[in-house]
PDB file of N, CA and C in Angstrom:
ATOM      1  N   UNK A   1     194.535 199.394  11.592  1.00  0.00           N
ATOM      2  CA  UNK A   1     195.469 199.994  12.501  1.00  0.00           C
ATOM      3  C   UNK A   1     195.984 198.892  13.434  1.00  0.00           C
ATOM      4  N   UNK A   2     197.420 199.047  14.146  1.00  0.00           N
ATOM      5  CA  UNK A   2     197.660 198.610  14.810  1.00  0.00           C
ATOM      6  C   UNK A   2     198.893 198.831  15.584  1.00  0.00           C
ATOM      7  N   UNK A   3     198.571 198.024  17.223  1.00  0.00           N
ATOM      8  CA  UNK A   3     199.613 198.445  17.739  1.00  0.00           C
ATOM      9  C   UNK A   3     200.470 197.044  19.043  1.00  0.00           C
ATOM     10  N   UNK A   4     201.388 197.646  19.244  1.00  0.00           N
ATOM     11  CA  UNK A   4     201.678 196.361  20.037  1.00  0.00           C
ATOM     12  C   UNK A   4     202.242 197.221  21.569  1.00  0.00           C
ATOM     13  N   UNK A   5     201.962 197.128  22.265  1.00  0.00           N
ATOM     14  CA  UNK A   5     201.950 197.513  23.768  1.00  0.00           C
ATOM     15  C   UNK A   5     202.621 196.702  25.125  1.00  0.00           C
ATOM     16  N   UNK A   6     203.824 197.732  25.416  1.00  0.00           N
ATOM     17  CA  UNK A   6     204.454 196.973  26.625  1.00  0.00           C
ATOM     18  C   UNK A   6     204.626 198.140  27.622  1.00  0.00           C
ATOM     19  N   UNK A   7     204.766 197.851  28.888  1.00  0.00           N
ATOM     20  CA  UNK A   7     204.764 198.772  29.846  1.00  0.00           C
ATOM     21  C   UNK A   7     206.273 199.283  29.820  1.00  0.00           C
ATOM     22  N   UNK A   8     206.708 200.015  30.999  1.00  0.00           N
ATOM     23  CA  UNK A   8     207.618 200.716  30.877  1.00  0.00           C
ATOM     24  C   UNK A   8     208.754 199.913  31.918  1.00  0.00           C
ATOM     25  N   UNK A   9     208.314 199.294  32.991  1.00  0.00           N
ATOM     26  CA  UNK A   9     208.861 198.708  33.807  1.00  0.00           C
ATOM     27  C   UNK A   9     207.980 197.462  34.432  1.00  0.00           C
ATOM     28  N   UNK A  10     208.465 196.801  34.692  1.00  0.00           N
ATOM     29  CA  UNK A  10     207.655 195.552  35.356  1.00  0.00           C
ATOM     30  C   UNK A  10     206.831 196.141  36.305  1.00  0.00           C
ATOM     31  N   UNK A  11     207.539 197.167  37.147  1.00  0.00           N
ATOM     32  CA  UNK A  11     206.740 197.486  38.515  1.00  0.00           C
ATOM     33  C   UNK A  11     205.566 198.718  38.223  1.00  0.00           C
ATOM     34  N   UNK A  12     205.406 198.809  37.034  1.00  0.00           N
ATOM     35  CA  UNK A  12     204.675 199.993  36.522  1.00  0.00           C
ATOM     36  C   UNK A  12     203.003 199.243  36.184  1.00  0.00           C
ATOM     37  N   UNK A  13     202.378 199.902  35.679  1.00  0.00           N
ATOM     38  CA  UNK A  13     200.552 199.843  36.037  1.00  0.00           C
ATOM     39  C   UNK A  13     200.106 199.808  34.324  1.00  0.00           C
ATOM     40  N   UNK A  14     198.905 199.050  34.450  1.00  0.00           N
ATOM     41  CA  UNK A  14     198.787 199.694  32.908  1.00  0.00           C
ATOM     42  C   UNK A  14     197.765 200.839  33.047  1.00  0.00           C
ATOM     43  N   UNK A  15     197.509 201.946  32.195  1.00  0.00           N
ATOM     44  CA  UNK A  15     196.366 203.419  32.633  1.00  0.00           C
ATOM     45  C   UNK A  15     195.162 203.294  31.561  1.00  0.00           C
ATOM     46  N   UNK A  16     194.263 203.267  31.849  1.00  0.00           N
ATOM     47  CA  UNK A  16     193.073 204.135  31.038  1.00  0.00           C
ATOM     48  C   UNK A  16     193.232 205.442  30.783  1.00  0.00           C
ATOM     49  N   UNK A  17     192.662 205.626  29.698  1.00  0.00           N
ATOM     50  CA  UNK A  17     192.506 207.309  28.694  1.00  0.00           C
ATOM     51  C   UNK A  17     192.690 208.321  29.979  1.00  0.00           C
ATOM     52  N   UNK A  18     192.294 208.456  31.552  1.00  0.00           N
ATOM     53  CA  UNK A  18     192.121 209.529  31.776  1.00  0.00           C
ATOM     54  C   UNK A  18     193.129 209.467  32.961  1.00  0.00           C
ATOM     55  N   UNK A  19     193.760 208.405  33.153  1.00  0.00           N
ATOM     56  CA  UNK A  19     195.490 208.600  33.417  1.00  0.00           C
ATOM     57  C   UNK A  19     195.377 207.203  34.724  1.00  0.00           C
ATOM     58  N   UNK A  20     194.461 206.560  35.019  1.00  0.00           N
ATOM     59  CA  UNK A  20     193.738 206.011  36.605  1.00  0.00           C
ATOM     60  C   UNK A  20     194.342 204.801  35.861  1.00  0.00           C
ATOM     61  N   UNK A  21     195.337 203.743  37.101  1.00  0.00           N
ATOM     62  CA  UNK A  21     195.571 202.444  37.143  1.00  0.00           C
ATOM     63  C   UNK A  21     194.419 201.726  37.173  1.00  0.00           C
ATOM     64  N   UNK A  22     194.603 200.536  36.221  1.00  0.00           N
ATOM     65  CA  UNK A  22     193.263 199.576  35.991  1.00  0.00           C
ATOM     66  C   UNK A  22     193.798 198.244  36.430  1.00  0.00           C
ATOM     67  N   UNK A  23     195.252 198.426  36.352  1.00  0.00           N
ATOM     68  CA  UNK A  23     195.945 196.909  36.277  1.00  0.00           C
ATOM     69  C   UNK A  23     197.118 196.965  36.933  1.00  0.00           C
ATOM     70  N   UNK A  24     197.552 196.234  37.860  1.00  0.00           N
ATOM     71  CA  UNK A  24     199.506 196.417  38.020  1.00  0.00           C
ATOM     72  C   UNK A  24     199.611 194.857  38.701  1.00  0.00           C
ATOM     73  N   UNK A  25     200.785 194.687  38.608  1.00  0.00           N
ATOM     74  CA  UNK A  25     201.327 193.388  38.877  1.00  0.00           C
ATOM     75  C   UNK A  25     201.644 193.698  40.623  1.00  0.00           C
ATOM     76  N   UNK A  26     201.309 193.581  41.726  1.00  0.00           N
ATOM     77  CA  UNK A  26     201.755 193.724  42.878  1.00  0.00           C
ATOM     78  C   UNK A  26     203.270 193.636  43.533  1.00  0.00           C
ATOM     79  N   UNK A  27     203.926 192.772  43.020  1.00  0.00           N
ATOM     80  CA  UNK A  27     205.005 192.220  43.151  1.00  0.00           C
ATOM     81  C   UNK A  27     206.230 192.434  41.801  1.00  0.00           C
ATOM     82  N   UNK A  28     205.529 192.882  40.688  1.00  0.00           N
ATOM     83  CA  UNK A  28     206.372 193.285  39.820  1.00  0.00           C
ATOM     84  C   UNK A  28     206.536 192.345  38.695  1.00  0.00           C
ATOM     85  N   UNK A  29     205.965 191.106  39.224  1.00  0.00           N
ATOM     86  CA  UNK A  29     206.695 189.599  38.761  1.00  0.00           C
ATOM     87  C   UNK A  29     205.637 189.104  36.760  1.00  0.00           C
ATOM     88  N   UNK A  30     204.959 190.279  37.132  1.00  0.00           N
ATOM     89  CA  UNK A  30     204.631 189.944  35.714  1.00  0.00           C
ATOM     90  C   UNK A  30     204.983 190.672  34.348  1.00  0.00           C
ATOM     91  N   UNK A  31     204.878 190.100  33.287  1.00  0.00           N
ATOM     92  CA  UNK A  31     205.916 190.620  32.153  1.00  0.00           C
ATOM     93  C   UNK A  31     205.093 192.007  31.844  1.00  0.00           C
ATOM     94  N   UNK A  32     206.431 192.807  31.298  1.00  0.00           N
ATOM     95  CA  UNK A  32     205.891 194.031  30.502  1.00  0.00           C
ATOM     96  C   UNK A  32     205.510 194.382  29.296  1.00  0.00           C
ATOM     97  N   UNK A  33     204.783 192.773  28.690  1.00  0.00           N
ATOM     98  CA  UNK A  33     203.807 192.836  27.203  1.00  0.00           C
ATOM     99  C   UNK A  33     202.474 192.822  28.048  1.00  0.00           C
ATOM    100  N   UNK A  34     202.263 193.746  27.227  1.00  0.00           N
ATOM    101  CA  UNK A  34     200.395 193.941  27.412  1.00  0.00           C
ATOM    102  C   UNK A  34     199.911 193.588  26.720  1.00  0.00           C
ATOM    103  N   UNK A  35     199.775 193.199  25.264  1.00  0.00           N
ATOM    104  CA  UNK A  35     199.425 192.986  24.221  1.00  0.00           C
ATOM    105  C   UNK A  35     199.406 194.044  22.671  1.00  0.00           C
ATOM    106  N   UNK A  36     198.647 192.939  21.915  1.00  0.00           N
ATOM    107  CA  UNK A  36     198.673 193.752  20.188  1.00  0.00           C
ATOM    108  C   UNK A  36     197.073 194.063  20.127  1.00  0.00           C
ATOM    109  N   UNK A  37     197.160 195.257  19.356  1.00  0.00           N
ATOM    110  CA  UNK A  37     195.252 195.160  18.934  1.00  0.00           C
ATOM    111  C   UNK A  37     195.408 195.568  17.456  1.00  0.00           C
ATOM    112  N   UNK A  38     194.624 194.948  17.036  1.00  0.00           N
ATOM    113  CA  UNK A  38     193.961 195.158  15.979  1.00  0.00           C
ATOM    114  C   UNK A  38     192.559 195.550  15.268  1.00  0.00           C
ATOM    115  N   UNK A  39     192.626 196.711  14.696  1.00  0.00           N
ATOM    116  CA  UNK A  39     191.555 197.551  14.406  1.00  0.00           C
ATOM    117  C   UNK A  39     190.894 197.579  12.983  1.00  0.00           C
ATOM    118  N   UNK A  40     189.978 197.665  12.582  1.00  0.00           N
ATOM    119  CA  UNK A  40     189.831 198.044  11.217  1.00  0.00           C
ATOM    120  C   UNK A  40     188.437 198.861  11.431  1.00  0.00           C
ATOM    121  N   UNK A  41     188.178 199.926  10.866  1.00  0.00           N
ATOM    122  CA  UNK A  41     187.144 201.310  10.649  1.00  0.00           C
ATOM    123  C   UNK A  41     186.983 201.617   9.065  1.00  0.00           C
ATOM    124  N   UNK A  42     185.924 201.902   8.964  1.00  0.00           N
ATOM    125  CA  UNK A  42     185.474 203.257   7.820  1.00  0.00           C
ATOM    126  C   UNK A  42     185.093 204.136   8.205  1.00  0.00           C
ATOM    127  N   UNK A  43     184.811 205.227   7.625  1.00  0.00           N
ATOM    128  CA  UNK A  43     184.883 206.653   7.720  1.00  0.00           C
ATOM    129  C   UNK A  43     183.575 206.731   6.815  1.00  0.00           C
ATOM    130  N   UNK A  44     182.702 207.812   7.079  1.00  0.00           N
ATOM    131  CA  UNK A  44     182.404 208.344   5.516  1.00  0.00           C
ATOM    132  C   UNK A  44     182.221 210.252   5.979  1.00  0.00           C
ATOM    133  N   UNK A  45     182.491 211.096   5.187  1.00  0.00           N
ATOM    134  CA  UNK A  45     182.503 212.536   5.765  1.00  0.00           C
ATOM    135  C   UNK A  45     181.576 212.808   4.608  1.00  0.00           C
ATOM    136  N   UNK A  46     180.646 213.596   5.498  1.00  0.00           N
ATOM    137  CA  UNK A  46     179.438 214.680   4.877  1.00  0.00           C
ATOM    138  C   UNK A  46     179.343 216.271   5.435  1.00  0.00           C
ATOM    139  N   UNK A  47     180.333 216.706   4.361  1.00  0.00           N
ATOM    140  CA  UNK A  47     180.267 218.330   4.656  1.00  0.00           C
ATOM    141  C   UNK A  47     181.217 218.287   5.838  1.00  0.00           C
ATOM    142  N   UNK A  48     180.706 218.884   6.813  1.00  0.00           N
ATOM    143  CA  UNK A  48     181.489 218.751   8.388  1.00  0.00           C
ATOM    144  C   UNK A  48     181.948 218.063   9.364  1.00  0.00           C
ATOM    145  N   UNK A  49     180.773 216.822   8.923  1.00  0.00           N
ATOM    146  CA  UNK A  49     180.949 215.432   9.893  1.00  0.00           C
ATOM    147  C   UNK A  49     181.360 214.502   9.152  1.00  0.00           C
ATOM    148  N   UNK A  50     182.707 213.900   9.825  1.00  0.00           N
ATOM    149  CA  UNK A  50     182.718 212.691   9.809  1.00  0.00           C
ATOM    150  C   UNK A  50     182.274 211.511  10.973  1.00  0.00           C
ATOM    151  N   UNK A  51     181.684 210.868  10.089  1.00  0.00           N
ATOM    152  CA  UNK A  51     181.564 209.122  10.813  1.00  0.00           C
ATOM    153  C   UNK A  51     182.038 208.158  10.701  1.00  0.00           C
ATOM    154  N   UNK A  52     182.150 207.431  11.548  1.00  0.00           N
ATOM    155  CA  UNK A  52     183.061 205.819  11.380  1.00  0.00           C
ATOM    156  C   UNK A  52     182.361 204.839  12.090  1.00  0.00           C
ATOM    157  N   UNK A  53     183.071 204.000  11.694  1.00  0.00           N
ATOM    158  CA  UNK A  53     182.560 202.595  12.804  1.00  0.00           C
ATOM    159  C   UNK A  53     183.658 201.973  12.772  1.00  0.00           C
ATOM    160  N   UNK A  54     184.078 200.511  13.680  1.00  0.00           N
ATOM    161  CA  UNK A  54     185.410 199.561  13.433  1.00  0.00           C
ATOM    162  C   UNK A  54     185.115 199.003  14.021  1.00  0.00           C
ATOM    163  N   UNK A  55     185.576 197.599  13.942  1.00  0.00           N
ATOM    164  CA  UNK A  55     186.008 196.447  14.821  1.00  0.00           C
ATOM    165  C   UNK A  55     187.675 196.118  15.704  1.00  0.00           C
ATOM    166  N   UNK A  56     187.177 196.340  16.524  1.00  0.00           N
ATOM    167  CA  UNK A  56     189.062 195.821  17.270  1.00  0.00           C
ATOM    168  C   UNK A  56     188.907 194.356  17.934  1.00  0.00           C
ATOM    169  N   UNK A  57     190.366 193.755  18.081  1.00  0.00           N
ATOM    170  CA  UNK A  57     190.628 192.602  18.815  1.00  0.00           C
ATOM    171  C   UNK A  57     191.939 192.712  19.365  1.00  0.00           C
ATOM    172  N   UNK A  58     191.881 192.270  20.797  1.00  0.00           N
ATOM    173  CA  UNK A  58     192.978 192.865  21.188  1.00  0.00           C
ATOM    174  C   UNK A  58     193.363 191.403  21.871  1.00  0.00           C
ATOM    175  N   UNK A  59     194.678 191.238  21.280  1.00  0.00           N
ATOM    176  CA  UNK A  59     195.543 189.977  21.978  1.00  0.00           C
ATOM    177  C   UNK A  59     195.750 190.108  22.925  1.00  0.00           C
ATOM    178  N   UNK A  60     195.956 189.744  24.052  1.00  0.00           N
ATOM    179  CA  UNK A  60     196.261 189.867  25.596  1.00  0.00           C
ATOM    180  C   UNK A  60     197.666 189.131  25.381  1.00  0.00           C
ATOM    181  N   UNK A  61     198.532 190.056  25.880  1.00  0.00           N
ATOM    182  CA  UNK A  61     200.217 189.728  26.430  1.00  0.00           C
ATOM    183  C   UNK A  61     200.113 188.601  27.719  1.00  0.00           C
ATOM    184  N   UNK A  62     201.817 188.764  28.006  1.00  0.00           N
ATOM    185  CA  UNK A  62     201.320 187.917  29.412  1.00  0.00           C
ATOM    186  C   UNK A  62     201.029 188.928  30.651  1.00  0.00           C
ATOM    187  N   UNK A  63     200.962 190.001  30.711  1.00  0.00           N
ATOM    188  CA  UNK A  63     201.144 191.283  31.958  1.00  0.00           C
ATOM    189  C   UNK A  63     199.370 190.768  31.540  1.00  0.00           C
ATOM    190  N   UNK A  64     198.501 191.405  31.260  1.00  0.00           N
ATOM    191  CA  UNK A  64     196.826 191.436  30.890  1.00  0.00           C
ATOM    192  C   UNK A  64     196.465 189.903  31.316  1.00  0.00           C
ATOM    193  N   UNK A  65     197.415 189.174  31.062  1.00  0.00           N
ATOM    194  CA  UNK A  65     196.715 187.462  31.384  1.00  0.00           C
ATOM    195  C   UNK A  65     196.761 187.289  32.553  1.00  0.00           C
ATOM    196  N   UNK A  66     198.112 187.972  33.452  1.00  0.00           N
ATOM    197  CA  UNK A  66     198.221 187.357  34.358  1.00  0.00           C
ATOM    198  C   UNK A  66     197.760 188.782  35.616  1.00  0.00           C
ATOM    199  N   UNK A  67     196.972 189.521  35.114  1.00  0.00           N
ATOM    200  CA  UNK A  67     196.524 190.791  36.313  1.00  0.00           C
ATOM    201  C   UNK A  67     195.364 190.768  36.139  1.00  0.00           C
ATOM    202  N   UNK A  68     194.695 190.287  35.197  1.00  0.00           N
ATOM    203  CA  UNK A  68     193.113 190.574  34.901  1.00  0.00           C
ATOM    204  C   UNK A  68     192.445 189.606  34.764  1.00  0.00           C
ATOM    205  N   UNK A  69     191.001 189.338  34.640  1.00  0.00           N
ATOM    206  CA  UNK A  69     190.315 187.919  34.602  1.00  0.00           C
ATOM    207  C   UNK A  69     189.071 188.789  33.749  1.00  0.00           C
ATOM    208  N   UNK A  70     188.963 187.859  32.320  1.00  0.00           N
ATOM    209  CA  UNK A  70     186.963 187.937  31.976  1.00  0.00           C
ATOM    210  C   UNK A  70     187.133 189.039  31.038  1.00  0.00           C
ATOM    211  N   UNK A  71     188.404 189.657  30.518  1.00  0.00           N
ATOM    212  CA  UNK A  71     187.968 190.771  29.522  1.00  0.00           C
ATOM    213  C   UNK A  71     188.069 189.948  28.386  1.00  0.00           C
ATOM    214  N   UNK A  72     186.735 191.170  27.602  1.00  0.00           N
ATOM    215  CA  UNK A  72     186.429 190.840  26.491  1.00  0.00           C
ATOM    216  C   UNK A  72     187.532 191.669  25.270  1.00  0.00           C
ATOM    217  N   UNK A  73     188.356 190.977  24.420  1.00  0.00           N
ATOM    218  CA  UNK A  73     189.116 191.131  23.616  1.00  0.00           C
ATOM    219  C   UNK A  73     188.676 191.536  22.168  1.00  0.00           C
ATOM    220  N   UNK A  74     187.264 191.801  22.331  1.00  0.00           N
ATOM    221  CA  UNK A  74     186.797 192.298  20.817  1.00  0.00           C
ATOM    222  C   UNK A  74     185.678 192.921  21.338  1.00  0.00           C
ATOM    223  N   UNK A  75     185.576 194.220  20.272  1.00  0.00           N
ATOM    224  CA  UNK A  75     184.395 195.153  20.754  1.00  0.00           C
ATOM    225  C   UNK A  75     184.395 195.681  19.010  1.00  0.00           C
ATOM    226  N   UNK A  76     183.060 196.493  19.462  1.00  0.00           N
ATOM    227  CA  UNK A  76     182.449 197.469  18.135  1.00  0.00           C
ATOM    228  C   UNK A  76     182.810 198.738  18.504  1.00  0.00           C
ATOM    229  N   UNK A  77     182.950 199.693  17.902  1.00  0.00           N
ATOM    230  CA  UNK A  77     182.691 200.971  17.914  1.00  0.00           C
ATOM    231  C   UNK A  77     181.766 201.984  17.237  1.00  0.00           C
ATOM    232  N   UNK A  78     181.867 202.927  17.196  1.00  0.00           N
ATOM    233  CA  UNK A  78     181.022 203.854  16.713  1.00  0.00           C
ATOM    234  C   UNK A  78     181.522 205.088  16.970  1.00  0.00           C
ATOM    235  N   UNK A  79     182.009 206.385  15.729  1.00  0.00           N
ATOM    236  CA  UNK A  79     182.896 207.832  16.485  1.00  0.00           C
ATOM    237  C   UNK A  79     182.008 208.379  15.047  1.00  0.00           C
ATOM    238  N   UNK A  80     181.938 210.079  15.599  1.00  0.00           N
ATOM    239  CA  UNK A  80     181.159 210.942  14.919  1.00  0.00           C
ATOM    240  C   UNK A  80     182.339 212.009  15.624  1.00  0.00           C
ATOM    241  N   UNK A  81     182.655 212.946  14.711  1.00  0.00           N
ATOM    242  CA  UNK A  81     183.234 214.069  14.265  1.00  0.00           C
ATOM    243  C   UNK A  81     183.130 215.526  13.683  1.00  0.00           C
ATOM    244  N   UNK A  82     182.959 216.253  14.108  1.00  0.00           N
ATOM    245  CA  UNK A  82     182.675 217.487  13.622  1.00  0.00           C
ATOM    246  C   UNK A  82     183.733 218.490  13.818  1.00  0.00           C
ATOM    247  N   UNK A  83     184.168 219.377  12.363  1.00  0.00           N
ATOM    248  CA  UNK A  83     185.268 220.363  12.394  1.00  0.00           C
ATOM    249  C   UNK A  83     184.903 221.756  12.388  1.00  0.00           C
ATOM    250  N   UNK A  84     185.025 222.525  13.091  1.00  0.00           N
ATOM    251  CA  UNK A  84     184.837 223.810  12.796  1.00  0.00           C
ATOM    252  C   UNK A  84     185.555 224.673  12.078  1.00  0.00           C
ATOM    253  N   UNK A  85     185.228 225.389  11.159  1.00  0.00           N
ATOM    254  CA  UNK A  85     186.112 226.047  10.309  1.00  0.00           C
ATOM    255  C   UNK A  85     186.405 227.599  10.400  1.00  0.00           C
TER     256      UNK A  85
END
């Protein structure tokens, strides 16, 4: 999977999943690339559940280089799934 990510306006924030600013340029003066990530997962489904795992790496734009310090650009995951029918 993948995606490439830019903000909406210079003077705008970047958000975490539950809507809360993590990042903004004060002055506006930094660009509105955030960066690309790149993902790769498997799946395997048994009956009801599915499971996965993946690796991501996420390029840092110049907006992420120049608002943030020390993040780590690659992580593991782990997602479990269940459907009710």
């Amino acid at each position: 999977m993948y995606t490439d990510d830019w903000l909406d306006s210079a003077s705008d924030s970047l958000y975490n999943s539950s809507g809360s600013a993590i990042s903004a340029s004060k002055n506006g003066t930094a660009s509105t690339r955030v960066g690309q990530e790149l993902d790769s997962f498997v799946t395997y489904k048994h009956g009801a559940h599915l499971f996965g795992a993946g690796f991501g790496h996420f390029f840092k734009g110049e907006f992420v280089t120049e608002t943030t310090k020390d993040i780590n650009p690659r992580y593991l995951y782990v997602f479990q799934q269940y459907t009710f029918k």
